[in-house]
Protein backbone atom coordinates (compact mmCIF):
# COMPACT_ATOMS: atom_id res chain seq x y z
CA UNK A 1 -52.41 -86.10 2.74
CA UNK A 2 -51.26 -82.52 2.89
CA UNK A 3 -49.88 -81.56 6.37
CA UNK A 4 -47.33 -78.76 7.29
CA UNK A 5 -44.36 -80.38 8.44
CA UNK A 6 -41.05 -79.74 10.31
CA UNK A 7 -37.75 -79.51 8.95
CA UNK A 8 -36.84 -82.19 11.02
CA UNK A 9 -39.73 -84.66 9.55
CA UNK A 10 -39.24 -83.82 5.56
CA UNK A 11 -36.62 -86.20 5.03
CA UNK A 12 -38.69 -88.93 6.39
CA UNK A 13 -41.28 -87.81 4.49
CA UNK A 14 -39.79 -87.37 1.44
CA UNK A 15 -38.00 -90.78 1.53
CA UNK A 16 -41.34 -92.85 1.78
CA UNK A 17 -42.83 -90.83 -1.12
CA UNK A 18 -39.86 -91.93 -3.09
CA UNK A 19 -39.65 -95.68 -2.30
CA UNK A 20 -43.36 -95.31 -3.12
CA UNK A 21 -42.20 -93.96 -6.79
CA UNK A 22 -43.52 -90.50 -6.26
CA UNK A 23 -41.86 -87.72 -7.81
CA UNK A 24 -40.89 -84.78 -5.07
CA UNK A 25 -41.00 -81.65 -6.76
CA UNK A 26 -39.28 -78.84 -4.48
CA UNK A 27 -40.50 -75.04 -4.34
CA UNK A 28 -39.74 -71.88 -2.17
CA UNK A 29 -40.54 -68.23 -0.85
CA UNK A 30 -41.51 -65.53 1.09
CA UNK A 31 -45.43 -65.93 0.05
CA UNK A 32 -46.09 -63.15 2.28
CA UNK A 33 -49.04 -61.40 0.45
CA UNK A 34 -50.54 -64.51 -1.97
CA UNK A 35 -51.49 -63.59 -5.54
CA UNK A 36 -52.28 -65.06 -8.72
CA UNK A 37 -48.76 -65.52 -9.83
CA UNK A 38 -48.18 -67.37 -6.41
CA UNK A 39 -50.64 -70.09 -7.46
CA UNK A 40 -49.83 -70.28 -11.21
CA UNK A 41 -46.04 -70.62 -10.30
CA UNK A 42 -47.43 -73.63 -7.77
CA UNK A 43 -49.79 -74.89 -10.18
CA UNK A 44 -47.07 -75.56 -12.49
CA UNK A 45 -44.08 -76.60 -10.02
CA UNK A 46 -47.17 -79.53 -9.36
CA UNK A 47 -47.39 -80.87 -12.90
CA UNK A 48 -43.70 -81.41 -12.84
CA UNK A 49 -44.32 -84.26 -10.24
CA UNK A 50 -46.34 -86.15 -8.19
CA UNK A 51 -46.16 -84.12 -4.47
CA UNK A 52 -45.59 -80.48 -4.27
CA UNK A 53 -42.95 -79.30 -1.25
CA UNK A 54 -42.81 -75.54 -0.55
CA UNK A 55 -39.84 -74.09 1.86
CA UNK A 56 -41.27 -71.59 3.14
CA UNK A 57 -38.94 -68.64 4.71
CA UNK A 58 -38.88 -67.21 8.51
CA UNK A 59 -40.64 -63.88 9.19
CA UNK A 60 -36.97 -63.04 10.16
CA UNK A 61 -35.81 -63.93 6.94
CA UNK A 62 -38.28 -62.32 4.75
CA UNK A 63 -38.09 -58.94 6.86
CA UNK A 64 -34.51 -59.31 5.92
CA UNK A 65 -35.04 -59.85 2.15
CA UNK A 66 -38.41 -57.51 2.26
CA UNK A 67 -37.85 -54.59 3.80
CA UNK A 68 -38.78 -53.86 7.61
CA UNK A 69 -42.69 -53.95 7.56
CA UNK A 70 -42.66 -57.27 6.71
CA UNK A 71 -44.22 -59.98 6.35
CA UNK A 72 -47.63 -58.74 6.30
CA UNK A 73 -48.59 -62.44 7.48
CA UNK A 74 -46.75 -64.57 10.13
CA UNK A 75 -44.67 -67.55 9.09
CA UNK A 76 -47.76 -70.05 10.99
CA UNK A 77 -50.36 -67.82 8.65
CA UNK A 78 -48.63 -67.88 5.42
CA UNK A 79 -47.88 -71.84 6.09
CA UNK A 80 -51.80 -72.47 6.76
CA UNK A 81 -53.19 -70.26 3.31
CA UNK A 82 -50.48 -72.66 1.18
CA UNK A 83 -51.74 -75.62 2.72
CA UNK A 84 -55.50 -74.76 1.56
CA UNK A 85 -53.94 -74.96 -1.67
CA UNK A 86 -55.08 -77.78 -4.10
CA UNK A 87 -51.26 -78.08 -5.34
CA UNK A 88 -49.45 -78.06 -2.15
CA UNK A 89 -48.90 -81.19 -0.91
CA UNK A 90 -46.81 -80.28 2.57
CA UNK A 91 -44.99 -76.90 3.91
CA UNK A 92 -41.47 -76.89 5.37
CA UNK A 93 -41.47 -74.10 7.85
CA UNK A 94 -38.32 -73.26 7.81
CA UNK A 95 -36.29 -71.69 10.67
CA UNK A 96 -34.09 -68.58 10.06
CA UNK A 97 -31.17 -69.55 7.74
CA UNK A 98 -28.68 -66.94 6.86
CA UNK A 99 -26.37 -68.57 4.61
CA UNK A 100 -26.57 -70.91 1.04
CA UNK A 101 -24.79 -73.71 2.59
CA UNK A 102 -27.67 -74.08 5.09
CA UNK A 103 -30.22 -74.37 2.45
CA UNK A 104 -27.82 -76.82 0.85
CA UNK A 105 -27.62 -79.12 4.14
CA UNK A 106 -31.51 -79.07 3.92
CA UNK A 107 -32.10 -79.59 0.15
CA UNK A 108 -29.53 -83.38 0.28
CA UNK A 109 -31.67 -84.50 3.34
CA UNK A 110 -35.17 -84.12 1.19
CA UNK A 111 -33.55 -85.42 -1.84
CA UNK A 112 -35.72 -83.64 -4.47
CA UNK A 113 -36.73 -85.00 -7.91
CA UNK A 114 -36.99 -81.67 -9.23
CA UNK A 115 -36.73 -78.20 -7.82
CA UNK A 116 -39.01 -75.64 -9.29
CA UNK A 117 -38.50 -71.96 -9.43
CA UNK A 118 -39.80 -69.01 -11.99
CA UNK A 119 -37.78 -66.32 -13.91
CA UNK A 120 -38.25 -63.48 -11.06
CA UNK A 121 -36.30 -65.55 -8.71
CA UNK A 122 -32.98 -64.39 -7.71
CA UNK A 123 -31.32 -67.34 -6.52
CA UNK A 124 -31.21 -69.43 -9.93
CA UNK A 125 -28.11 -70.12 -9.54
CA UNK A 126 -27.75 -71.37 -6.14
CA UNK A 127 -31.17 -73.93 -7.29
CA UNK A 128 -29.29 -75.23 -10.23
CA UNK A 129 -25.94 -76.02 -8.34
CA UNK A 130 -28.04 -77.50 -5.37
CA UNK A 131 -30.03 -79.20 -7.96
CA UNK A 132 -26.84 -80.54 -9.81
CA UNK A 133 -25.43 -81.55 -5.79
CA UNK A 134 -28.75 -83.95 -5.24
CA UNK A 135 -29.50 -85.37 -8.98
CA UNK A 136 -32.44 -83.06 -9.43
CA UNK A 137 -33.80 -81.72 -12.65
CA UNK A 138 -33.95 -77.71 -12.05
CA UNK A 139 -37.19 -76.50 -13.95
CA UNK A 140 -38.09 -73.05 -14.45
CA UNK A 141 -41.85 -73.87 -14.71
CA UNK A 142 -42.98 -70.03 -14.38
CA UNK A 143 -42.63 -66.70 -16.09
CA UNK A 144 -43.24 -63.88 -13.34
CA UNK A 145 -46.52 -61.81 -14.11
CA UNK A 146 -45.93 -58.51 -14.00
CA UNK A 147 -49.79 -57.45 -12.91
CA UNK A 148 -49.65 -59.87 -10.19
CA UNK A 149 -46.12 -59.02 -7.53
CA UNK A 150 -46.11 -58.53 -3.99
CA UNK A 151 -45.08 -55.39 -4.61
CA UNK A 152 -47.59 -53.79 -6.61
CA UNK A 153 -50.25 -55.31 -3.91
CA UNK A 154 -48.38 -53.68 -0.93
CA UNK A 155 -46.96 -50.11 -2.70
CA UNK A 156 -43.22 -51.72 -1.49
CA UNK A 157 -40.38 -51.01 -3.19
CA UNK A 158 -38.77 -54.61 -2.85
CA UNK A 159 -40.62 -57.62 -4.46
């Protein structure tokens, strides 16, 4: 069943899983360099539901939140090691989106059940209003482990 989709075919998607009763649980990120905290936070965004969604980010958009010698890993290579993953159902790869309102746009056409994110993330805020604008249930299902960050792997200075 797992496939990486477009942006354009997630709504579909995500509509039949729904008027089959499924429970679409909604997760992002850069997952430029994957590491154990990667796959527990995924793990654990899975049990909230029954099919696992990740967003995953541009290359432009993760050079712009990461610093300028990154991603290590193209956008097609990141999307292909999250797909080999026993929780991930699909993988959104999404184009470049600069602004909250875009994500927003995207979020009410998949119509999650839940959206999952972990205590490192930065845009808490922006999940719980989108998940308030869509009747999700926001979970944080993840505490970030400090041994296992992008940047302790790579030496960067950004996470």
């Amino acid at each position: 069943m797992a496939e990486i989709l477009s942006v354009g075919r997630i709504a579909a998607f995500s509509k039949d899983l729904k008027k089959q009763g499924k429970v679409v649980v909604l997760a992002g990120g850069c997952f430029d360099i994957l590491h154990p905290g990667h796959v527990i936070f995924l793990e654990k965004a899975k049990k909230t539901g029954d099919i696992l969604v990740v967003l995953l980010e541009s290359d432009q958009k993760v050079k712009e939140l990461k610093g300028i010698n990154r991603p290590v890993h193209t956008q097609i290579d990141r999307a292909q090691v999250l797909f080999a993953l026993r929780a991930v159902d699909y993988v959104v790869m999404l184009p470049y989106m600069k602004f909250d309102s875009e994500y927003d746009e995207l979020i009410a056409r998949i119509k999650p059940d839940v959206i999952a994110a972990t205590s490192k993330d930065t845009n808490i805020s922006h999940h719980q209003r989108t998940a308030r604008l869509v009747g999700a249930k926001f979970k944080l299902v993840a505490r970030v482990i400090d041994n296992h960050s992008t940047s302790r792997i790579s030496g960067d200075r950004h996470s």
